[in-house]
PDB file of N, CA and C in Angstrom:
ATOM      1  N   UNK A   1       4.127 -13.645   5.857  1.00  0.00           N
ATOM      2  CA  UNK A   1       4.383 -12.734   6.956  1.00  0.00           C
ATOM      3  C   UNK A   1       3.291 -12.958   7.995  1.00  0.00           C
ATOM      4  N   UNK A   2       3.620 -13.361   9.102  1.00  0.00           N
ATOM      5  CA  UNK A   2       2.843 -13.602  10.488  1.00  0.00           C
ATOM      6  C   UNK A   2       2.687 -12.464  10.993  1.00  0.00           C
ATOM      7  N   UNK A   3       1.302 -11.917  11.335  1.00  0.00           N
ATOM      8  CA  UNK A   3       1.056 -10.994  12.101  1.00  0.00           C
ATOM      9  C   UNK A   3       2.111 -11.014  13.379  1.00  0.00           C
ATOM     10  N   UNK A   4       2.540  -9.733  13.887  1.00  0.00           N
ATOM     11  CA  UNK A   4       3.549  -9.738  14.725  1.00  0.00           C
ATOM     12  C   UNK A   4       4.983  -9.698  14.092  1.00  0.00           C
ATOM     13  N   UNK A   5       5.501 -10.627  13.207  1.00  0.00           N
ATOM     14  CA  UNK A   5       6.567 -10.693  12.623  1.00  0.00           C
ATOM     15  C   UNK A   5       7.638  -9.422  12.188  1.00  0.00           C
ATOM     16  N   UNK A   6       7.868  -9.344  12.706  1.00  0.00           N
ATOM     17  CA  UNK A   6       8.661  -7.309  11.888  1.00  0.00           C
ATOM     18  C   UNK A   6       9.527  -7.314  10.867  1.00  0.00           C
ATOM     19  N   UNK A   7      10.300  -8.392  11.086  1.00  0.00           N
ATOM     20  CA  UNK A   7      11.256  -9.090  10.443  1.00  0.00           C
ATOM     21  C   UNK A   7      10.980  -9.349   8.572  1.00  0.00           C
ATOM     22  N   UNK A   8       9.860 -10.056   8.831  1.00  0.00           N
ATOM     23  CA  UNK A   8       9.688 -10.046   7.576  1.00  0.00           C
ATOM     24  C   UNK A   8       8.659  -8.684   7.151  1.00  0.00           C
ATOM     25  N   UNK A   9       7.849  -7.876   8.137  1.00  0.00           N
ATOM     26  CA  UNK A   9       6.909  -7.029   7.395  1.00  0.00           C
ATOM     27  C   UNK A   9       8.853  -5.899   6.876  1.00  0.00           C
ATOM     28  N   UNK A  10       9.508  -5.632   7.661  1.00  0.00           N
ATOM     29  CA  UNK A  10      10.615  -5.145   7.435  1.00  0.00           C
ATOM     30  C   UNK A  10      11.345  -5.717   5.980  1.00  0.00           C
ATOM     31  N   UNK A  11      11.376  -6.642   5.526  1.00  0.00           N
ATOM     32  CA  UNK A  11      11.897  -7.144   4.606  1.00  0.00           C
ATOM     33  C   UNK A  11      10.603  -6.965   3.746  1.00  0.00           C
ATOM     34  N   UNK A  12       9.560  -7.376   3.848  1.00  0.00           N
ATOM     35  CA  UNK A  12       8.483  -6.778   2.455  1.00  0.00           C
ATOM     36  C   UNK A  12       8.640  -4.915   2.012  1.00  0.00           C
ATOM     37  N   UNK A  13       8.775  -4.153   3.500  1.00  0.00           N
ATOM     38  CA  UNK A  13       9.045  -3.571   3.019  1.00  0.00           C
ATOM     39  C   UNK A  13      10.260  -2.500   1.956  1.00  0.00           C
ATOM     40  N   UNK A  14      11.419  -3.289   2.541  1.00  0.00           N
ATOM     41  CA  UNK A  14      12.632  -3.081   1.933  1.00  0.00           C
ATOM     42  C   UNK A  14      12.277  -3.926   0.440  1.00  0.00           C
ATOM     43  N   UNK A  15      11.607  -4.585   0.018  1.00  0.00           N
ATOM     44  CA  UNK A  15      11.755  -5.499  -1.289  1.00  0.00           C
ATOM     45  C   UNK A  15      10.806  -4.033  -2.345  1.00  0.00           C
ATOM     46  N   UNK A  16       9.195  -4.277  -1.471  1.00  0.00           N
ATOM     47  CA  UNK A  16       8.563  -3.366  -2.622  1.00  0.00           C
ATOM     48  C   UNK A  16       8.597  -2.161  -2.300  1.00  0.00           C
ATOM     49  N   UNK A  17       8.931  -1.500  -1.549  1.00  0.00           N
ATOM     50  CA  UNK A  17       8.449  -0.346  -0.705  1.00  0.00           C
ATOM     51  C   UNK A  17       8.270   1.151  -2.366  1.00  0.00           C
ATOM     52  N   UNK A  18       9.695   0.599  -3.138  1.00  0.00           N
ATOM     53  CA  UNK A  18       9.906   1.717  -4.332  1.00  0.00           C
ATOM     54  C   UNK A  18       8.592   1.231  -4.952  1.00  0.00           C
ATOM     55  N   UNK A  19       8.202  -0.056  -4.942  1.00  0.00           N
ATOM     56  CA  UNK A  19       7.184  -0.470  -6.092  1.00  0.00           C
ATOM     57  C   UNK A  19       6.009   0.103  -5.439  1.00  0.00           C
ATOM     58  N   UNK A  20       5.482   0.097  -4.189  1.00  0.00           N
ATOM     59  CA  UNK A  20       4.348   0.976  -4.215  1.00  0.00           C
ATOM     60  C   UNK A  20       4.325   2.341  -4.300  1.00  0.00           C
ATOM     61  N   UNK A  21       5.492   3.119  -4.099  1.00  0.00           N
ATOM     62  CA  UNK A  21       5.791   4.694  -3.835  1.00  0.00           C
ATOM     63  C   UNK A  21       5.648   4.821  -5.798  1.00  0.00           C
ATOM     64  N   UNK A  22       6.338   4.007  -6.475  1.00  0.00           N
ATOM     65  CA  UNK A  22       5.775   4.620  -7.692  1.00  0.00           C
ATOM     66  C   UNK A  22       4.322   4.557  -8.159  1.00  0.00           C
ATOM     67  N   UNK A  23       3.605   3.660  -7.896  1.00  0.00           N
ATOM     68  CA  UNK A  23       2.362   3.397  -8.127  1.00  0.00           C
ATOM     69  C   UNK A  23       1.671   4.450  -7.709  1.00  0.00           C
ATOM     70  N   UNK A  24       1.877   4.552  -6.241  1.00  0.00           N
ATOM     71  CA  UNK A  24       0.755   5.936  -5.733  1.00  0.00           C
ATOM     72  C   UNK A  24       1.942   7.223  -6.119  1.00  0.00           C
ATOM     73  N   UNK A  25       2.740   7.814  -6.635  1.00  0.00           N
ATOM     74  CA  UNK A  25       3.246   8.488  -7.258  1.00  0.00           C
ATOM     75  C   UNK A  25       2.405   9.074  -8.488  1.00  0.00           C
ATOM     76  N   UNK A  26       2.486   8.002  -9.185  1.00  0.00           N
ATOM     77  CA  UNK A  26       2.008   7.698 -10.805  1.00  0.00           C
ATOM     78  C   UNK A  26       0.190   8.706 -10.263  1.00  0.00           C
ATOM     79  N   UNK A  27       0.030   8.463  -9.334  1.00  0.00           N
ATOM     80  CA  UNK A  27      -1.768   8.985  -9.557  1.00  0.00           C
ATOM     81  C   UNK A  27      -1.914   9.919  -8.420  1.00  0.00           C
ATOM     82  N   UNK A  28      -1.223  10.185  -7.645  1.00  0.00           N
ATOM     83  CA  UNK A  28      -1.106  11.375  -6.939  1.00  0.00           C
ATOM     84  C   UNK A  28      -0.213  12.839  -7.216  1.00  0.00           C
ATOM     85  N   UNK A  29       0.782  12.203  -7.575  1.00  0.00           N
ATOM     86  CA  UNK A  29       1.859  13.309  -7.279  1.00  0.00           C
ATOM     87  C   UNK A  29       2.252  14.382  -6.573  1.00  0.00           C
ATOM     88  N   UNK A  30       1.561  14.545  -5.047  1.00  0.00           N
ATOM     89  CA  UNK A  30       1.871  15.135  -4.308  1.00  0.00           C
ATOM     90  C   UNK A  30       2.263  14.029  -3.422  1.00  0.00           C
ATOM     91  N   UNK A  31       3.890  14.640  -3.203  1.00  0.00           N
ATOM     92  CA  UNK A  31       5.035  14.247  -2.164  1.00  0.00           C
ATOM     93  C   UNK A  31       4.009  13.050  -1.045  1.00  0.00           C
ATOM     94  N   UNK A  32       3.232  14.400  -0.136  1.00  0.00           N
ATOM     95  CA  UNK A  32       2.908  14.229   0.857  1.00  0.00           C
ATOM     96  C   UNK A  32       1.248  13.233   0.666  1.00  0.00           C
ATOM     97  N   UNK A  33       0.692  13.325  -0.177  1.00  0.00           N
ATOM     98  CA  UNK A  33      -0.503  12.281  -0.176  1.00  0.00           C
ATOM     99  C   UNK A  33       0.489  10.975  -0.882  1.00  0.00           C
ATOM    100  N   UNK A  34       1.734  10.996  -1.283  1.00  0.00           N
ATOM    101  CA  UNK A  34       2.312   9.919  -1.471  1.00  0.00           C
ATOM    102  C   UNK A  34       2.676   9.134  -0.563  1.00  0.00           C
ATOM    103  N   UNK A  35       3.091   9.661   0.257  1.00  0.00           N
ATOM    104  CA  UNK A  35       3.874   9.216   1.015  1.00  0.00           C
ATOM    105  C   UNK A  35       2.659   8.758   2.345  1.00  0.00           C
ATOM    106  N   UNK A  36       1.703   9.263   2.724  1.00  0.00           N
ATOM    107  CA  UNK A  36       0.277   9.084   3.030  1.00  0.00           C
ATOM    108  C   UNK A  36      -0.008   7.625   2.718  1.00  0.00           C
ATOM    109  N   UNK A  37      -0.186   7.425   1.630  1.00  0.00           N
ATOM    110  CA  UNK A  37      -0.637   6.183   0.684  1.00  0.00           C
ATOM    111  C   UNK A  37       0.142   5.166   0.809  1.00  0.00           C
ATOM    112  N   UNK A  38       1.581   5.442   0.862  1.00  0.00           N
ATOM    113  CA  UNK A  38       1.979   4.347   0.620  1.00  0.00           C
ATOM    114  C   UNK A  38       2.292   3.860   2.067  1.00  0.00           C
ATOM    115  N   UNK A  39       1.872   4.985   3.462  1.00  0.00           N
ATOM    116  CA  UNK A  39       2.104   3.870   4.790  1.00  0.00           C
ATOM    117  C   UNK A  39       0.880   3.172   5.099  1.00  0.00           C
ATOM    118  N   UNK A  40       0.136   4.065   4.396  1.00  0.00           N
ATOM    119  CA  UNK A  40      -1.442   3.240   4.120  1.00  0.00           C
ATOM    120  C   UNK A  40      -1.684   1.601   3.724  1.00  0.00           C
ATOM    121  N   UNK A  41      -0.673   2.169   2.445  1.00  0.00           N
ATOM    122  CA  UNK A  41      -1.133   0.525   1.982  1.00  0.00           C
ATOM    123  C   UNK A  41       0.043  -0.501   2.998  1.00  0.00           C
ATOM    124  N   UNK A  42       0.798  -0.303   3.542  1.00  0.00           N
ATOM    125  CA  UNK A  42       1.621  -1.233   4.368  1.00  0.00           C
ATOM    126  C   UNK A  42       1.334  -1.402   5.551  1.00  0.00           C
ATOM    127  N   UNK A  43       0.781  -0.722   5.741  1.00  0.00           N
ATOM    128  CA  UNK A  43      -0.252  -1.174   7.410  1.00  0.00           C
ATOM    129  C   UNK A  43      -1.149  -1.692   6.568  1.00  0.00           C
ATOM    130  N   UNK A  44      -2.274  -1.667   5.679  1.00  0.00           N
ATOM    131  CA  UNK A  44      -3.086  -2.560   5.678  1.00  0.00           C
ATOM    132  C   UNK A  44      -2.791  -3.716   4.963  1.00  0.00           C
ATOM    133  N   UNK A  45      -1.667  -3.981   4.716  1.00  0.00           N
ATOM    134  CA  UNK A  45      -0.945  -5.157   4.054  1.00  0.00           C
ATOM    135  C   UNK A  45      -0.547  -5.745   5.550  1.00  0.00           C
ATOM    136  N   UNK A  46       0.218  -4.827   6.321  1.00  0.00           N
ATOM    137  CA  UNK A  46       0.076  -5.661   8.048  1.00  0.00           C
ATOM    138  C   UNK A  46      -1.082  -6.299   8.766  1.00  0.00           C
ATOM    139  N   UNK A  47      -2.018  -5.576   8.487  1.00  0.00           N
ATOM    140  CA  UNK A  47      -3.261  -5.971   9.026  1.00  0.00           C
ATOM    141  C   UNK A  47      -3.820  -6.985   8.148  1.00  0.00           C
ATOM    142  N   UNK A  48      -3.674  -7.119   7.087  1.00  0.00           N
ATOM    143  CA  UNK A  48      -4.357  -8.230   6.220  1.00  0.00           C
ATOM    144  C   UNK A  48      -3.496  -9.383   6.253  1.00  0.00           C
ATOM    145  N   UNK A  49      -1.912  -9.438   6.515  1.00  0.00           N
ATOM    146  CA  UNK A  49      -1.596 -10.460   5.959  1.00  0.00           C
ATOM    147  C   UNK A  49      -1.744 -12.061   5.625  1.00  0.00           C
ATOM    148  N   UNK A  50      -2.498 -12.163   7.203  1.00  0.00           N
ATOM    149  CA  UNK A  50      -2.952 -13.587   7.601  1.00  0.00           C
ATOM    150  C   UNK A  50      -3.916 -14.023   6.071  1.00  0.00           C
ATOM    151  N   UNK A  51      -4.197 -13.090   5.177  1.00  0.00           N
ATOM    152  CA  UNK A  51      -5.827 -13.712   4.442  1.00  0.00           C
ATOM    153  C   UNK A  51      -4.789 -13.895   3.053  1.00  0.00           C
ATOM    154  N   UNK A  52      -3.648 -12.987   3.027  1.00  0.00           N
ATOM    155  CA  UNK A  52      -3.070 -13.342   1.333  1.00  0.00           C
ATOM    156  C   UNK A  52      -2.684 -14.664   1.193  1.00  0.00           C
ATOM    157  N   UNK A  53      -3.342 -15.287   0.067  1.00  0.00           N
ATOM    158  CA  UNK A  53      -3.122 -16.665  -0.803  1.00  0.00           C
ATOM    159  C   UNK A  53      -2.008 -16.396  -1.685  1.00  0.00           C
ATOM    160  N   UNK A  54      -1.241 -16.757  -1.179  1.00  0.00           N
ATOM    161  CA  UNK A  54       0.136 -17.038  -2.498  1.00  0.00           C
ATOM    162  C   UNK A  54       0.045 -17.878  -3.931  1.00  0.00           C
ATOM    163  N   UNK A  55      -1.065 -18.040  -4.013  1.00  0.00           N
ATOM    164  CA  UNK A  55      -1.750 -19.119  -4.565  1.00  0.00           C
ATOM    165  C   UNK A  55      -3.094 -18.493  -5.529  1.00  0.00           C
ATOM    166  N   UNK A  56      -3.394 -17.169  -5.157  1.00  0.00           N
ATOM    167  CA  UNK A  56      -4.358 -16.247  -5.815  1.00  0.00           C
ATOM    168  C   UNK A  56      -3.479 -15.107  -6.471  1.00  0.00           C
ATOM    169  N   UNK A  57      -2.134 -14.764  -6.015  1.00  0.00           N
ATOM    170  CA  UNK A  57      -1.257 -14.130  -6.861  1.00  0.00           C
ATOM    171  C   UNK A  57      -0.257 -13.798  -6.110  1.00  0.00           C
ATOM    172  N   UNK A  58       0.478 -12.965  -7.090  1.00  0.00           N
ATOM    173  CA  UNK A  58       1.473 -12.385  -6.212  1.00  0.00           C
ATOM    174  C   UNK A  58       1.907 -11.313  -4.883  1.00  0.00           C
ATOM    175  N   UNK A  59       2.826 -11.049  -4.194  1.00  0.00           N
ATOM    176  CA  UNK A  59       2.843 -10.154  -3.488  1.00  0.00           C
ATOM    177  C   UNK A  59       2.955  -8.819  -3.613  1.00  0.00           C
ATOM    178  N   UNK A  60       3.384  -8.801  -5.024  1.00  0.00           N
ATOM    179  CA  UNK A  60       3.500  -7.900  -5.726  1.00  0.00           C
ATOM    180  C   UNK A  60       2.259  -7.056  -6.073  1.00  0.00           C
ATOM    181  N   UNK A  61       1.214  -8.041  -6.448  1.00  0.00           N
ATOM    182  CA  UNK A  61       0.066  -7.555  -7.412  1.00  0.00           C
ATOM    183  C   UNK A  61      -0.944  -7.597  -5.960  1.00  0.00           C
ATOM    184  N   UNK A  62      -0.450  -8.176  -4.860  1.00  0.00           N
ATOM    185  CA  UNK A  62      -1.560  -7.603  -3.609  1.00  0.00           C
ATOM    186  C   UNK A  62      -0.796  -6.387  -3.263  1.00  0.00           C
ATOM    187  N   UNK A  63      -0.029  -6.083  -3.177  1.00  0.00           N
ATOM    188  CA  UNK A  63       0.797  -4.809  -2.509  1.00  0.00           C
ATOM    189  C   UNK A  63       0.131  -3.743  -3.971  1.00  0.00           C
ATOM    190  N   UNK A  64       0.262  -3.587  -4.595  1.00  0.00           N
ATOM    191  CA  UNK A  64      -0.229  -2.896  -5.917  1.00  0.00           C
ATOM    192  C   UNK A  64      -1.608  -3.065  -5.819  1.00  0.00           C
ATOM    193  N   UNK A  65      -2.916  -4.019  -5.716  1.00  0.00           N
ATOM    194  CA  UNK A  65      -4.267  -3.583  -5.403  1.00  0.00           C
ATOM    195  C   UNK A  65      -4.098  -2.706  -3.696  1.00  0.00           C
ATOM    196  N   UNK A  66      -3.587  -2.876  -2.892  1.00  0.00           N
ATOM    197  CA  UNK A  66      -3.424  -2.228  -1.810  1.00  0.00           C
ATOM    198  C   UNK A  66      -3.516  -0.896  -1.570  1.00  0.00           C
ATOM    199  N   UNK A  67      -2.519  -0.723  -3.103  1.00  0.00           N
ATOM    200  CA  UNK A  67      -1.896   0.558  -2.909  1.00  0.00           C
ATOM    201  C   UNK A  67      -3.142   1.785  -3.990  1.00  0.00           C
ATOM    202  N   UNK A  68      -3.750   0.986  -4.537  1.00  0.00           N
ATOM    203  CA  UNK A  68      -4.432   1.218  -5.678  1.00  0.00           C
ATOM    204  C   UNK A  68      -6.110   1.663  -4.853  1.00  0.00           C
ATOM    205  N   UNK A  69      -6.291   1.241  -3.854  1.00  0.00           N
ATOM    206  CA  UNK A  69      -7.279   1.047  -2.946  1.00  0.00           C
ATOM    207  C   UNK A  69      -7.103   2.332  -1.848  1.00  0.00           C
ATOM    208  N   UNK A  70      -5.744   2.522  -1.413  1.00  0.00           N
ATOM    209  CA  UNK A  70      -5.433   3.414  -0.718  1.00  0.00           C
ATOM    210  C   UNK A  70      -5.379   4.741  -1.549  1.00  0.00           C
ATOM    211  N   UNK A  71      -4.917   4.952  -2.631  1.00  0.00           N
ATOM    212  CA  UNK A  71      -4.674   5.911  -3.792  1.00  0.00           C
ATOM    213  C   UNK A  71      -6.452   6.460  -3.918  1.00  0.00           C
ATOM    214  N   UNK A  72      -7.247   5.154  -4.289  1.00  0.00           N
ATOM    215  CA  UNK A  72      -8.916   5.788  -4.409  1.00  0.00           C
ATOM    216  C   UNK A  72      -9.473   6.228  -3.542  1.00  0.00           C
ATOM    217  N   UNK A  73      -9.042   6.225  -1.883  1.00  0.00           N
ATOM    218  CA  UNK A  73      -9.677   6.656  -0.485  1.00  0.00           C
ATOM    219  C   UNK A  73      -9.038   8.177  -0.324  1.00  0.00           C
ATOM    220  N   UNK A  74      -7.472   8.338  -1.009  1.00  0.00           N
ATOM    221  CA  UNK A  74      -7.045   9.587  -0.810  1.00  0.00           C
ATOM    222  C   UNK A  74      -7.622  10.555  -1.398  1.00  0.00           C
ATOM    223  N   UNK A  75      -8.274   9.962  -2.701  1.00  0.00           N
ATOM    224  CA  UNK A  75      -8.546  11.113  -4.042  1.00  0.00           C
ATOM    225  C   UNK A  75     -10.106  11.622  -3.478  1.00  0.00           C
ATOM    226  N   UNK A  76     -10.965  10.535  -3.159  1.00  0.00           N
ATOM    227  CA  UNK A  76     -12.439  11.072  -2.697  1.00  0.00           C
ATOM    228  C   UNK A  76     -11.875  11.951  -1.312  1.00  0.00           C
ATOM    229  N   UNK A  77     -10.795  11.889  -0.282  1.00  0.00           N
ATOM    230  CA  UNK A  77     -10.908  12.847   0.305  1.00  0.00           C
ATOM    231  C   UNK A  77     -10.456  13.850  -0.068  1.00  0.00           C
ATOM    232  N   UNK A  78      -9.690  14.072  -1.066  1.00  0.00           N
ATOM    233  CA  UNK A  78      -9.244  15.503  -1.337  1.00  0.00           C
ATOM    234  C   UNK A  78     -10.548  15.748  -2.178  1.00  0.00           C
ATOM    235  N   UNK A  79     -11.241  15.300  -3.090  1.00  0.00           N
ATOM    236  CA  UNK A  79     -12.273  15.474  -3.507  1.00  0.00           C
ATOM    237  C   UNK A  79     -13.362  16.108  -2.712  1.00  0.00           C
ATOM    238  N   UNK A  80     -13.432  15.731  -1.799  1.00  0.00           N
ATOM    239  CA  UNK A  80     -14.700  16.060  -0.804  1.00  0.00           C
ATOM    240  C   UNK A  80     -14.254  17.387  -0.101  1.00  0.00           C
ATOM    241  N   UNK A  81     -12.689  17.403   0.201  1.00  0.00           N
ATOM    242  CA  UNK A  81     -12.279  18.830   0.939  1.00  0.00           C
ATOM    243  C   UNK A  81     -12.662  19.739   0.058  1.00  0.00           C
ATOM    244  N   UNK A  82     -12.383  19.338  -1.028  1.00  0.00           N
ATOM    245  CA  UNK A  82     -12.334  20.855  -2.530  1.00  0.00           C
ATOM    246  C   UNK A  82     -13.731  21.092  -2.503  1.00  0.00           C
ATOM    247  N   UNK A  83     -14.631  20.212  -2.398  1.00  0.00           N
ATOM    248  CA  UNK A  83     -16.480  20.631  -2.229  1.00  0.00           C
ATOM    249  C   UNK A  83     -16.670  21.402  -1.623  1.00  0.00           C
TER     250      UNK A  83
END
């Protein structure tokens, strides 16, 4: 996926989009920090794409550290609000 491209960020997201919504599901479970997370991790899957090696793994398992990364930034802020 070429920065700019919509086409295909549109088609990544129609392929995994369920596969990250369960992931940050699985460790949030609120609707709304879900749904948070998972436009999180697809903008920064937009913004990164130029650096993913197809060749260091899958798209799968970068969309899933993505989402896994975005999931740990949500929890320290609800963490820090509850302080």
């Amino acid at each position: 996926m070429s920065v700019g491209d919509e086409g295909a960020f549109r088609e990544l997201l129609a392929r995994f989009r369920s596969t990250v919504y369960a992931t940050a599901y699985a460790a949030l479970l609120d609707p709304e920090h879900v749904e948070a997370a998972v436009a999180d991790a697809f903008q920064e899957a937009r913004r990164t794409a130029t650096r993913f090696l197809d060749t260091r793994g899958t798209v799968s398992g970068w969309l899933t550290h993505l989402t896994r990364l975005c999931i740990a930034s949500r929890q320290r802020i609800r963490r820090s609000k509850a302080s």
